[in-house]
Protein backbone atom coordinates (compact mmCIF):
# COMPACT_ATOMS: atom_id res chain seq x y z
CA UNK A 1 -24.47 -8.70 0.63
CA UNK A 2 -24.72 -5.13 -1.07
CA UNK A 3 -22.39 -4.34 -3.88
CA UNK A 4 -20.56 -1.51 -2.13
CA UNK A 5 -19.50 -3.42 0.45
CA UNK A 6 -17.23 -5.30 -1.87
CA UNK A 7 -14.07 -4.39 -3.57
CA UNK A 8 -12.14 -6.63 -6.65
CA UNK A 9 -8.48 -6.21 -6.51
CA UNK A 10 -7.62 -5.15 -10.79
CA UNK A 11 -4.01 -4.42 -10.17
CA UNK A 12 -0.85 -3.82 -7.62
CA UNK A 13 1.87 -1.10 -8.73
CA UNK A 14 4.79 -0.55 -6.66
CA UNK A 15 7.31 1.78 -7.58
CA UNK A 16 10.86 2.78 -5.51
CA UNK A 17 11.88 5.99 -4.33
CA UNK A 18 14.73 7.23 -2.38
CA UNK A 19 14.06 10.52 -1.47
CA UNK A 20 17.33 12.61 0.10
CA UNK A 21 16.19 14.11 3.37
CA UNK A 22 17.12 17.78 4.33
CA UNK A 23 18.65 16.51 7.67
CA UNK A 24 20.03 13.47 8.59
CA UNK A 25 18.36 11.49 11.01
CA UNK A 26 20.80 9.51 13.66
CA UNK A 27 19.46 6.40 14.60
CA UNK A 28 20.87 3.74 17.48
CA UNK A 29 22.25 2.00 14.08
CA UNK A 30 23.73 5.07 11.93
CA UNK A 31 22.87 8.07 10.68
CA UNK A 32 19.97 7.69 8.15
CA UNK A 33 21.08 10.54 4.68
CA UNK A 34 17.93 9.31 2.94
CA UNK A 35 14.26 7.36 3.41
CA UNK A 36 13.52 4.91 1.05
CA UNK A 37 10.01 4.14 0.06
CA UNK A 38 7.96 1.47 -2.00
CA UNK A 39 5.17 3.79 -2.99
CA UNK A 40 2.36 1.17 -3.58
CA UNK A 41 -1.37 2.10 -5.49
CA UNK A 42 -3.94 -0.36 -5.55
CA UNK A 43 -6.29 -0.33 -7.97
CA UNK A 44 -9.79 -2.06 -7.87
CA UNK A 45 -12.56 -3.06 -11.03
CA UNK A 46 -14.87 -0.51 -8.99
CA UNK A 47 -12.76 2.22 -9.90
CA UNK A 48 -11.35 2.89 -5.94
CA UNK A 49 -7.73 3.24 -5.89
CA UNK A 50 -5.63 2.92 -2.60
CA UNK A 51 -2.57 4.35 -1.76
CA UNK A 52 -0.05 3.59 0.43
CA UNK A 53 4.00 3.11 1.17
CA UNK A 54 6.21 0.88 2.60
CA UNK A 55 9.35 2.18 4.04
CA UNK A 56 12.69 0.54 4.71
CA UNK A 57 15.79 1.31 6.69
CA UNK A 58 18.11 1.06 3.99
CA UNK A 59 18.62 1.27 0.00
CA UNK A 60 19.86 -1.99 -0.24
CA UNK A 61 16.55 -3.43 0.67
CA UNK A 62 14.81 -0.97 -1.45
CA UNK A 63 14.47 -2.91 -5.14
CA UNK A 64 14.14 -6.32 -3.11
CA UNK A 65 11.42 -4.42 -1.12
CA UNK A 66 9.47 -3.41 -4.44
CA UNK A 67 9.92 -6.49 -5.94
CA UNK A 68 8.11 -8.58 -3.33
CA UNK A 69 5.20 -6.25 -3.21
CA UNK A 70 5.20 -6.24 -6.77
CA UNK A 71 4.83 -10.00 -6.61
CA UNK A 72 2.15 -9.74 -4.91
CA UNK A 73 -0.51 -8.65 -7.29
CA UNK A 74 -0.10 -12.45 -9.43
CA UNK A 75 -1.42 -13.51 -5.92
CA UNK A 76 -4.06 -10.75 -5.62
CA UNK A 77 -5.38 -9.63 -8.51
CA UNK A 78 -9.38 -10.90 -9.25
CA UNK A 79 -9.43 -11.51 -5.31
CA UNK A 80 -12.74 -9.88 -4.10
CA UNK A 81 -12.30 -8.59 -0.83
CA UNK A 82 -15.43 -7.86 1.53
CA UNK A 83 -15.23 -4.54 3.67
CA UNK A 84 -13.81 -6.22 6.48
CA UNK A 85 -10.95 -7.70 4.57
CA UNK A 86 -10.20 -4.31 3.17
CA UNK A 87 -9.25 -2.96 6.57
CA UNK A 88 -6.98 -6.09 7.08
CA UNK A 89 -5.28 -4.64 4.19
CA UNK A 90 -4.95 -1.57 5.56
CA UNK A 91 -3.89 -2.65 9.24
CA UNK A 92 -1.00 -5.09 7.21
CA UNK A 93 0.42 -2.03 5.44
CA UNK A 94 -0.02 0.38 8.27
CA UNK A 95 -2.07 3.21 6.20
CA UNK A 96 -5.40 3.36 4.27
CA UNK A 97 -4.71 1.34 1.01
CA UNK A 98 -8.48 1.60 0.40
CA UNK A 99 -9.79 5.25 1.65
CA UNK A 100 -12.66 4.48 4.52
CA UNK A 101 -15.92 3.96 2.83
CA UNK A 102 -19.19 6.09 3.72
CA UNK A 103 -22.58 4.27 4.22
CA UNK A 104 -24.92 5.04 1.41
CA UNK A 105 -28.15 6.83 3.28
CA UNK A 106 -31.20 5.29 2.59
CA UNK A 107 -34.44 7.05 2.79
């Protein structure tokens, strides 16, 4: 298999944010005043980095939310993912943690 089709996992940040929204959104369960996020960057030994966010209903899941994804890079990190898997990745966090790849042209 070529190279580029393969990706090594080099680190997992995850980092909390609540931002304030401008208008609150009602919801069947309350009125939502804010959004919180896990913002989550994925870096790889190629030198691709993915980013991505995870978003929760409330604050009080927010730290316990950034501390499981967090965990995850013991679990990840050296794991060398083929092409394929990468877009597993991306389906399981519902945005593109690794940015599509082109096809190298060859002549």
């Amino acid at each position: 298999m070529d190279i580029s089709a393969r990706l090594t996992i080099r680190a997992i940040r995850a980092r909390g944010l609540n931002v304030t929204l401008d208008r609150p959104i009602e919801t069947a369960s309350g009125v939502m005043k804010t959004t919180p996020l896990v913002l989550v960057d994925l870096e790889t030994q190629e030198g691709i980095t993915g980013h991505s966010y995870v978003r929760c209903y409330t604050p009080l899941a927010l730290q316990p939310l950034v501390q499981l994804v967090a965990n995850l890079e013991g679990l990840l990190t050296g794991l060398i993912l083929e092409i394929s898997e990468a877009a597993c990745l991306n389906r399981l966090f519902g945005h593109y943690l690794f940015p599509p790849l082109q096809k190298e042209s060859r002549r």
